[in-house]
Protein backbone atom coordinates (compact mmCIF):
# COMPACT_ATOMS: atom_id res chain seq x y z
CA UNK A 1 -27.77 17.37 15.45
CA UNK A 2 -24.69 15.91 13.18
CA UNK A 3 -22.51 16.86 16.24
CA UNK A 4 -24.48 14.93 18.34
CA UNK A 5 -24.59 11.71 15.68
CA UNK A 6 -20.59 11.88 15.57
CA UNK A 7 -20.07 12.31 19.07
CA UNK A 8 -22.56 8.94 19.53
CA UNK A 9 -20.73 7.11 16.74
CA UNK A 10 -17.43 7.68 18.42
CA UNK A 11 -18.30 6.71 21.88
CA UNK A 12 -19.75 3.11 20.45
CA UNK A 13 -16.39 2.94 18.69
CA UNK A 14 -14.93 3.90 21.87
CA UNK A 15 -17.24 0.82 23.47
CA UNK A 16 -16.51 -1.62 20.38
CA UNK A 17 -12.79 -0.95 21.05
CA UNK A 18 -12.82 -1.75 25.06
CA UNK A 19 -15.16 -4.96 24.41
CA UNK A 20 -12.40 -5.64 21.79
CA UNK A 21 -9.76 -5.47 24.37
CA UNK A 22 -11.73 -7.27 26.68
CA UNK A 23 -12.36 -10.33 24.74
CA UNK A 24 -9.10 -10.42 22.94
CA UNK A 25 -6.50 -9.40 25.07
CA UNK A 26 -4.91 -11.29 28.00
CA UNK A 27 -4.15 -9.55 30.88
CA UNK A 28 -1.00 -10.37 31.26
CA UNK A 29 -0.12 -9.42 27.46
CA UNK A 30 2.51 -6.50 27.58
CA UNK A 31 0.76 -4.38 24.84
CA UNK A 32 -2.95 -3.57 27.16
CA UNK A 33 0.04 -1.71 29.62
CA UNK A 34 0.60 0.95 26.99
CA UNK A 35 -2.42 3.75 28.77
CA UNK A 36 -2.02 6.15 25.47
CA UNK A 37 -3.83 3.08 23.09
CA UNK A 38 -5.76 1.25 25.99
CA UNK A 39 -6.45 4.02 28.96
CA UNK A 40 -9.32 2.54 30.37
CA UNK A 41 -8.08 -1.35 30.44
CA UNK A 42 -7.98 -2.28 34.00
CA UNK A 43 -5.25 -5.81 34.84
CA UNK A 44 -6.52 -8.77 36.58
CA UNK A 45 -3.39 -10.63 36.23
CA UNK A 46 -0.25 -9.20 36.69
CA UNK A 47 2.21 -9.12 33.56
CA UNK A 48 4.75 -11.97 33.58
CA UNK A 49 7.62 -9.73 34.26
CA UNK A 50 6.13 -8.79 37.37
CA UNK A 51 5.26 -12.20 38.72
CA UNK A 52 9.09 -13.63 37.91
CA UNK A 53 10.88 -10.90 39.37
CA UNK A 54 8.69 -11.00 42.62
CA UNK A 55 9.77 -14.97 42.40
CA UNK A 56 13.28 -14.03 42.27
CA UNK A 57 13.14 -11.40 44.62
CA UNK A 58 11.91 -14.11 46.93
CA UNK A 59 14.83 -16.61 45.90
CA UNK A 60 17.00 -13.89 46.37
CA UNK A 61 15.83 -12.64 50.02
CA UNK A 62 16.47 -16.54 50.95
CA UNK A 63 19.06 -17.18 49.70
CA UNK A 64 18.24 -20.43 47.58
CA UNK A 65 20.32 -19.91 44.88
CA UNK A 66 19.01 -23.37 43.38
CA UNK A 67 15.58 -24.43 42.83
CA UNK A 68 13.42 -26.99 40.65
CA UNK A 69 10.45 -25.23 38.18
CA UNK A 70 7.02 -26.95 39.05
CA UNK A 71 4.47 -25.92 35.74
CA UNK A 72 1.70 -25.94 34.41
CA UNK A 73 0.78 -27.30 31.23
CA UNK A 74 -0.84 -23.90 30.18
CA UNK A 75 0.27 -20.74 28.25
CA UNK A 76 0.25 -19.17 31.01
CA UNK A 77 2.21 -21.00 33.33
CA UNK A 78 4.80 -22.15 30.33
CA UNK A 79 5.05 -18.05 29.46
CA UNK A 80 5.74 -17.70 33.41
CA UNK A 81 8.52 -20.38 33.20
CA UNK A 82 10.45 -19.46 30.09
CA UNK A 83 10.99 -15.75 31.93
CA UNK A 84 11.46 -17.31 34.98
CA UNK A 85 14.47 -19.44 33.40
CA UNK A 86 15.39 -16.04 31.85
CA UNK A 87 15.61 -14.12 35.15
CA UNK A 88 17.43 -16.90 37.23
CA UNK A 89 20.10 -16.63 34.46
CA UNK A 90 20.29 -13.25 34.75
CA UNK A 91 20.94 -13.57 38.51
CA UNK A 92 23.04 -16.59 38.89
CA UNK A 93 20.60 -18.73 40.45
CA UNK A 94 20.71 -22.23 38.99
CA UNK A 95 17.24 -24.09 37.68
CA UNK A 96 18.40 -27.79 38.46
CA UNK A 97 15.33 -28.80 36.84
CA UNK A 98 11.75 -28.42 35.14
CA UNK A 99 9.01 -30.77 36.10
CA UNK A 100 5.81 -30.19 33.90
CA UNK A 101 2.25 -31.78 34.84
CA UNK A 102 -0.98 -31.72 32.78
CA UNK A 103 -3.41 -28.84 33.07
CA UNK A 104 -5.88 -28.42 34.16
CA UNK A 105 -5.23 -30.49 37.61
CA UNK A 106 -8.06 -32.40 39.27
CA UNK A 107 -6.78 -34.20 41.43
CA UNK A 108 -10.01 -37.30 41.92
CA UNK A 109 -10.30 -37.54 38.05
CA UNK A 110 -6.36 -37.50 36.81
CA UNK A 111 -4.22 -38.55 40.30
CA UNK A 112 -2.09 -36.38 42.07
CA UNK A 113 1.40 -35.72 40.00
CA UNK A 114 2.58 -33.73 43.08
CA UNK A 115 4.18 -36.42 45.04
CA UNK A 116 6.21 -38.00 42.01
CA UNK A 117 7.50 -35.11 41.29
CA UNK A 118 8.76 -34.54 44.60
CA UNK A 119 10.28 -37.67 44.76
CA UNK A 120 12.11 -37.45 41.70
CA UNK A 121 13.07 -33.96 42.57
CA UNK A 122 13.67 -33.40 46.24
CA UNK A 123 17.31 -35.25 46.73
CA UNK A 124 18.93 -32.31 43.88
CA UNK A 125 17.02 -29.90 45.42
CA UNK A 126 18.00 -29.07 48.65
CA UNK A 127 21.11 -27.91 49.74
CA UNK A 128 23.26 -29.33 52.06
CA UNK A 129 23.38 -28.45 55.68
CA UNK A 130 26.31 -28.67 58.23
């Protein structure tokens, strides 16, 4: 009978601990990849390392060894950015600039900031062709 109390106190610690994680963790925070402390924590968002090398991996494959960073005003999409700028370092591939818009973007209630930035951004760009 005690066995059986302990065993049911730790599986609703177990519970309390993934609900925990759940509500408290992002998935794309480094520390819910460690299996040992969260085993059963499944990602719905990559982690931000993997989504900015698979963005450099694409630079690379191209060839467009200059860009300009369209974000997000959210965590999220700033977190994305600062290790994006971190990787293109890294890899010689020059940022020529960082154009932020407000989040969350609705276009019929706040206008469009797409086309402004691409004016403002599309002569530096692009690389020259012969």
């Amino acid at each position: 009978m005690m066995m059986m109390m302990m065993m049911m106190m730790m599986m609703m610690m177990m519970m309390m601990m993934m609900i925990f994680v759940f509500y408290f963790q992002k998935c794309a925070d480094d520390d819910v990849s460690i299996k040992s402390k969260y085993p059963t924590f499944a990602r719905t968002y990559p982690p931000v390392v993997q989504v900015t090398k698979s963005l450099v991996a694409l630079l690379l494959h191209f060839k467009w060894m200059k860009f300009t960073m369209v974000v997000g005003s959210s965590h999220k999409q700033q977190t994305i950015a600062d290790k994006l700028l971190e990787y293109a370092d890294m890899f010689n591939i020059t940022v020529n600039d960082k154009q932020e818009y407000s989040e969350p973007y609705m276009p019929f209630s706040n206008g469009n900031p797409f086309p402004g930035i691409i004016d403002r951004t599309y002569v530096d760009t692009r690389g020259s062709f012969l």
